[in-house]
Protein backbone atom coordinates (compact mmCIF):
# COMPACT_ATOMS: atom_id res chain seq x y z
CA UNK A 1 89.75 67.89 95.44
CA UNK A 2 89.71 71.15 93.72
CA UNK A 3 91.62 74.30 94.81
CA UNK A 4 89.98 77.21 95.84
CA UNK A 5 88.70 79.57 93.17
CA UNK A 6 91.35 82.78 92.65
CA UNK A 7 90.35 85.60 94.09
CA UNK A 8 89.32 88.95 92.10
CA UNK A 9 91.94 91.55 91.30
CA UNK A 10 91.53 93.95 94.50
CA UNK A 11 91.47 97.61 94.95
CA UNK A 12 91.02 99.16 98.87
CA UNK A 13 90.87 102.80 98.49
CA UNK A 14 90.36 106.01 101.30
CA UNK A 15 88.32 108.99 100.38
CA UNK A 16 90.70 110.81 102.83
CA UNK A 17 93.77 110.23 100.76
CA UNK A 18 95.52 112.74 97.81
CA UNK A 19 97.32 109.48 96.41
CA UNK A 20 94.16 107.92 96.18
CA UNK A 21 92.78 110.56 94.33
CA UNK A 22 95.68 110.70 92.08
CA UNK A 23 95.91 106.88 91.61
CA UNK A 24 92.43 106.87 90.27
CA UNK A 25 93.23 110.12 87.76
CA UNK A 26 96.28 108.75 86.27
CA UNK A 27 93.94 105.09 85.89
CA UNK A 28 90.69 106.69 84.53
CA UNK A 29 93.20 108.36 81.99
CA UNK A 30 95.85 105.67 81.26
CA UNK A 31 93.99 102.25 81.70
CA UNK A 32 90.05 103.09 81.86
CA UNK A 33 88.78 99.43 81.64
CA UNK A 34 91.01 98.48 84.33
CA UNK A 35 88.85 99.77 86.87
CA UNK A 36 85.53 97.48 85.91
CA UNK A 37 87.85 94.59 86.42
CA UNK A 38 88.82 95.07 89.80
CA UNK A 39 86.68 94.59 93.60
CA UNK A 40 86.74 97.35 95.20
CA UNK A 41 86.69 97.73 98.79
CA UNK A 42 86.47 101.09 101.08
CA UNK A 43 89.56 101.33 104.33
CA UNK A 44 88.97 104.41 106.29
CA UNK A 45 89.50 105.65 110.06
CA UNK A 46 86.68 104.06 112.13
CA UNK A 47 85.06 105.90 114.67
CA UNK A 48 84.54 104.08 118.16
CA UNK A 49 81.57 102.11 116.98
CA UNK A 50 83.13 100.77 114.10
CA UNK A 51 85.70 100.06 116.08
CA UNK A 52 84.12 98.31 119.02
CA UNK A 53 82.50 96.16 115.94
CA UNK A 54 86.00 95.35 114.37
CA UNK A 55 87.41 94.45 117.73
CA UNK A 56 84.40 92.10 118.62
CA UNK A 57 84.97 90.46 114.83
CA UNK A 58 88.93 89.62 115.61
CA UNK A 59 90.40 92.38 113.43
CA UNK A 60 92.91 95.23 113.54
CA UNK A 61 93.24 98.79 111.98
CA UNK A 62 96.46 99.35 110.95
CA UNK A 63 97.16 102.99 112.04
CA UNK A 64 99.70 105.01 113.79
CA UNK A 65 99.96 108.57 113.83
CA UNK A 66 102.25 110.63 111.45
CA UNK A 67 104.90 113.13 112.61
CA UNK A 68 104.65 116.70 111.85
CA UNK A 69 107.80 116.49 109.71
CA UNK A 70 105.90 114.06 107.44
CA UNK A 71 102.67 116.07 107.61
CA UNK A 72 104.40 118.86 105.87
CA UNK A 73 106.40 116.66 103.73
CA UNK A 74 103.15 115.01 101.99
CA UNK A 75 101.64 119.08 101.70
CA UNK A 76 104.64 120.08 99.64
CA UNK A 77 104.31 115.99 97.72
CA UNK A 78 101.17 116.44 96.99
CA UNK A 79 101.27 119.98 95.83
CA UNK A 80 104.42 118.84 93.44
CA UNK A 81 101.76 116.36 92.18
CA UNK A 82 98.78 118.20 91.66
CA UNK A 83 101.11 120.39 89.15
CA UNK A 84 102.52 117.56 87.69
CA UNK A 85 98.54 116.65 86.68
CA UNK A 86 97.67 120.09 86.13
CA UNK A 87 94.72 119.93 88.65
CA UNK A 88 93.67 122.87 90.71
CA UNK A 89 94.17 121.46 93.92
CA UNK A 90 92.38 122.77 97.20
CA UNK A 91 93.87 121.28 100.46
CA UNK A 92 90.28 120.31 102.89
CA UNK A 93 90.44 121.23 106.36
CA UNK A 94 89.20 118.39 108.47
CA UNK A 95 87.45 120.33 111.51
CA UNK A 96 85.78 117.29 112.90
CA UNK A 97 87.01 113.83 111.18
CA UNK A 98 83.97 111.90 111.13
CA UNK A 99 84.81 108.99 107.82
CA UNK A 100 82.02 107.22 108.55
CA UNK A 101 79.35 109.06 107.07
CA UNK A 102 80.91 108.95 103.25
CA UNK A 103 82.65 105.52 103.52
CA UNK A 104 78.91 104.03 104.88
CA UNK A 105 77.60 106.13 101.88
CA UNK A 106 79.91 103.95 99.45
CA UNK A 107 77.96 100.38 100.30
CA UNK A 108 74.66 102.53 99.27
CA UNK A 109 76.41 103.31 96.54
CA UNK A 110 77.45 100.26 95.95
CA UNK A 111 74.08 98.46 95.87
CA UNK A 112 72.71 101.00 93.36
CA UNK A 113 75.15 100.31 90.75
CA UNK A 114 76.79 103.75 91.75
CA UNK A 115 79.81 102.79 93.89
CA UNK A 116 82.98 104.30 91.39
CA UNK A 117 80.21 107.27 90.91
CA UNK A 118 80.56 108.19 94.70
CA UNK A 119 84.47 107.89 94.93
CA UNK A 120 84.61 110.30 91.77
CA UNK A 121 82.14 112.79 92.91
CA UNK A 122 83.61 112.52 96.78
CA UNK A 123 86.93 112.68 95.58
CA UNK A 124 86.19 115.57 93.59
CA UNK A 125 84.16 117.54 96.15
CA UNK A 126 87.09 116.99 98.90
CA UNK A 127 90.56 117.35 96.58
CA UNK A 128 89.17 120.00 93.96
CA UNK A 129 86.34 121.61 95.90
CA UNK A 130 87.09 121.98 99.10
CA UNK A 131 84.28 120.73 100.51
CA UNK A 132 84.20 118.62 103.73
CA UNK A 133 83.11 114.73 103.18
CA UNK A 134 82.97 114.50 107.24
CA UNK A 135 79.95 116.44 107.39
CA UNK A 136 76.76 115.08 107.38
CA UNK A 137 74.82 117.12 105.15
CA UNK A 138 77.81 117.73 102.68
CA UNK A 139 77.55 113.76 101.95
CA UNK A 140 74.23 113.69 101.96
CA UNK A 141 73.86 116.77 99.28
CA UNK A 142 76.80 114.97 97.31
CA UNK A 143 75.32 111.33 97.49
CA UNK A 144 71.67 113.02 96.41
CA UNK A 145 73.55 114.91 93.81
CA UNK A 146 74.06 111.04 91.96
CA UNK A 147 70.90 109.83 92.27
CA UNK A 148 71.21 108.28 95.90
CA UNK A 149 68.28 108.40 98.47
CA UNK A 150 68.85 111.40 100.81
CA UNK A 151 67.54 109.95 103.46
CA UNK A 152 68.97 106.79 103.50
CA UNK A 153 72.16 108.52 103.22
CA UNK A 154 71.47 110.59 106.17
CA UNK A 155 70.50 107.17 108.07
CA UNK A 156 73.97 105.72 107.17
CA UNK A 157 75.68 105.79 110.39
CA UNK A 158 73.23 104.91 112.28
CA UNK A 159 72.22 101.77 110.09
CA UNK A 160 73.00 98.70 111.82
CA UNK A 161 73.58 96.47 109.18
CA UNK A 162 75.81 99.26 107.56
CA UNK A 163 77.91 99.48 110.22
CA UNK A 164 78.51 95.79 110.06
CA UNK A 165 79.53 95.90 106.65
CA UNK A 166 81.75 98.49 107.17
CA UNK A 167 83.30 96.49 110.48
CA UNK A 168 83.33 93.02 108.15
CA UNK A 169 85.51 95.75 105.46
CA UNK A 170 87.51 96.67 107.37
CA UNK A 171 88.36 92.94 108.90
CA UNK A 172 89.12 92.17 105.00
CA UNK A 173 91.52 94.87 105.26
CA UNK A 174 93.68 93.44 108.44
CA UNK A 175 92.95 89.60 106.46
CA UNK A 176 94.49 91.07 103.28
CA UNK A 177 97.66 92.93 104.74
CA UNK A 178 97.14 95.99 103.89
CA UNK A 179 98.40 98.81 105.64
CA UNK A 180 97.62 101.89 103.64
CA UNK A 181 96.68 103.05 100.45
CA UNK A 182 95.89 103.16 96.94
CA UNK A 183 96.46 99.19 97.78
CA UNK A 184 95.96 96.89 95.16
CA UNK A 185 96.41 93.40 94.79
CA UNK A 186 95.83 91.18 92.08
CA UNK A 187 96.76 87.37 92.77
CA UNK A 188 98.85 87.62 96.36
CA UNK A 189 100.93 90.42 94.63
CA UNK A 190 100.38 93.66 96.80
CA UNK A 191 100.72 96.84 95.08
CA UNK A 192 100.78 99.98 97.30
CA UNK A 193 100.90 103.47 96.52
CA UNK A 194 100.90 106.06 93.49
CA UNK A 195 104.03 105.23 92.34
CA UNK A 196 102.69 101.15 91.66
CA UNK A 197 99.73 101.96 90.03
CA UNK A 198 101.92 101.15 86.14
CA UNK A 199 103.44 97.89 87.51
CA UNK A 200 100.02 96.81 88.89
CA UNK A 201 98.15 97.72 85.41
CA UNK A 202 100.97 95.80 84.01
CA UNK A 203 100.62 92.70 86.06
CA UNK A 204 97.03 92.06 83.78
CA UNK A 205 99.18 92.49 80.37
CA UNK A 206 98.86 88.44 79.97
CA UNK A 207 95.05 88.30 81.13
CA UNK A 208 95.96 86.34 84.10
CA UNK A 209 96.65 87.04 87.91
CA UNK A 210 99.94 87.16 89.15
CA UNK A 211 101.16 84.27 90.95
CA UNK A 212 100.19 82.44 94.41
CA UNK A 213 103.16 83.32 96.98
CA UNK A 214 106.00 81.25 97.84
CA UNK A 215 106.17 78.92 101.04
CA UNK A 216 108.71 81.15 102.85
CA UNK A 217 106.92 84.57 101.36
CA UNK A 218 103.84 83.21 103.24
CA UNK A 219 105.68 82.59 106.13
CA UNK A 220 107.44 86.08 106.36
CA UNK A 221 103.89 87.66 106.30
CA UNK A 222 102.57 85.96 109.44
CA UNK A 223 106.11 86.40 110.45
CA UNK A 224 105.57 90.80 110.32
CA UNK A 225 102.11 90.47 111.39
CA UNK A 226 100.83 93.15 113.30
CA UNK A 227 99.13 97.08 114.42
CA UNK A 228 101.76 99.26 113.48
CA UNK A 229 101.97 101.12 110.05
CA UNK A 230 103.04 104.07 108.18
CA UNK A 231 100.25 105.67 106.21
CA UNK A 232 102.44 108.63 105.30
CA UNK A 233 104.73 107.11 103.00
CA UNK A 234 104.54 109.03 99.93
CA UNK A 235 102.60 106.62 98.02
CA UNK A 236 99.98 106.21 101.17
CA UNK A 237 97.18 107.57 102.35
CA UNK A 238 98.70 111.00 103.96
């Protein structure tokens, strides 16, 4: 009987996150064909509809709330960071968190054969702009801005079959283990954070995917299985 075919080289990235942001700076700049070789897939904060829809499809979000010692920690990281790239860093204020409205965008996107144009021009609108991706009409304006249909954008999070897609990413996210972000896997190695992004461009230096996991490494994942996360580390999603 055959095996099962390998799966793609995966990247789940968070338009809320600096070390996103950075992760795909220091990529475009080090290893720009990387990036057409990998899946990528959106992980963001649902909202209670989402939600409801990832509860009703057997998943989990992995989230827990930071403390305000590591909230001002990842300010004076990412700050030290920023420098380090010489980028001209503006730090958003969130009024009203609302991460459907640009991650729903991203399928749109997506389809068009625009998907890494979106994550660039979000990520430089939120990190370099200032601008706030949770409103409405800032995503829409942005997503027009690339050639996107305004009002389909606008429609987003109120599109039905959006939403489901966004509930069936977000399952992929509990199925695949991952628990914050930039998360990359290629084979069943996980990568996650800034500070992996050079051992997981490195793990393609031979052309092929890194290997399946071990019995007992298998076993120790079902073994740790569950809600709770930290998506404050340093190399997460802040």
């Amino acid at each position: 009987m055959a095996g099962r075919a390998a799966k793609p080289p995966r990247f789940y990235f968070n338009l809320r996150s600096p070390y996103n942001f950075f992760a795909l700076h220091d990529i475009e700049r080090r290893h720009p064909g990387l990036l057409d070789r990998l899946e990528w897939r959106p992980f963001w904060e649902p909202d209670e509809t989402t939600g409801r829809l990832l509860d009703e499809a057997g998943g989990q979000f992995p989230y827990t709330p930071m403390s305000r010692a590591k909230q001002f920690y990842i300010l004076r990281d990412v700050r030290r960071l920023a420098a380090d790239r010489d980028l001209p860093l503006t730090w958003p204020a969130d009024r009203t968190p609302w991460w459907e409205p640009a991650h729903l965008t991203w399928f749109l996107a997506a389809d068009a054969g625009l998907g890494r144009e979106w994550v660039a021009r979000a990520g430089r609108a939120r990190w370099l702009e200032g601008r706030d991706i949770c409103d409405p009409d800032t995503v829409v304006e942005l997503a027009a801005g690339i050639g996107l249909d305004a009002a389909a954008v606008a429609a987003a999070p109120h599109d039905a079959g959006l939403r489901a897609r966004g509930a069936a990413a977000l399952k992929d996210v509990h199925r695949d283990g991952v628990f914050g972000v930039p998360y990359f896997i290629n084979g069943s190695e996980p990568y996650w954070g800034l500070d992996r992004v050079e051992e997981f461009a490195a793990s393609f230096a031979d052309g092929a995917p890194a290997p399946a996991a071990r019995p007992e490494e298998r076993e120790l994942a079902v073994v740790g299985a569950g809600r709770t996360t930290d998506m404050s580390h340093a190399g997460g999603c802040g």
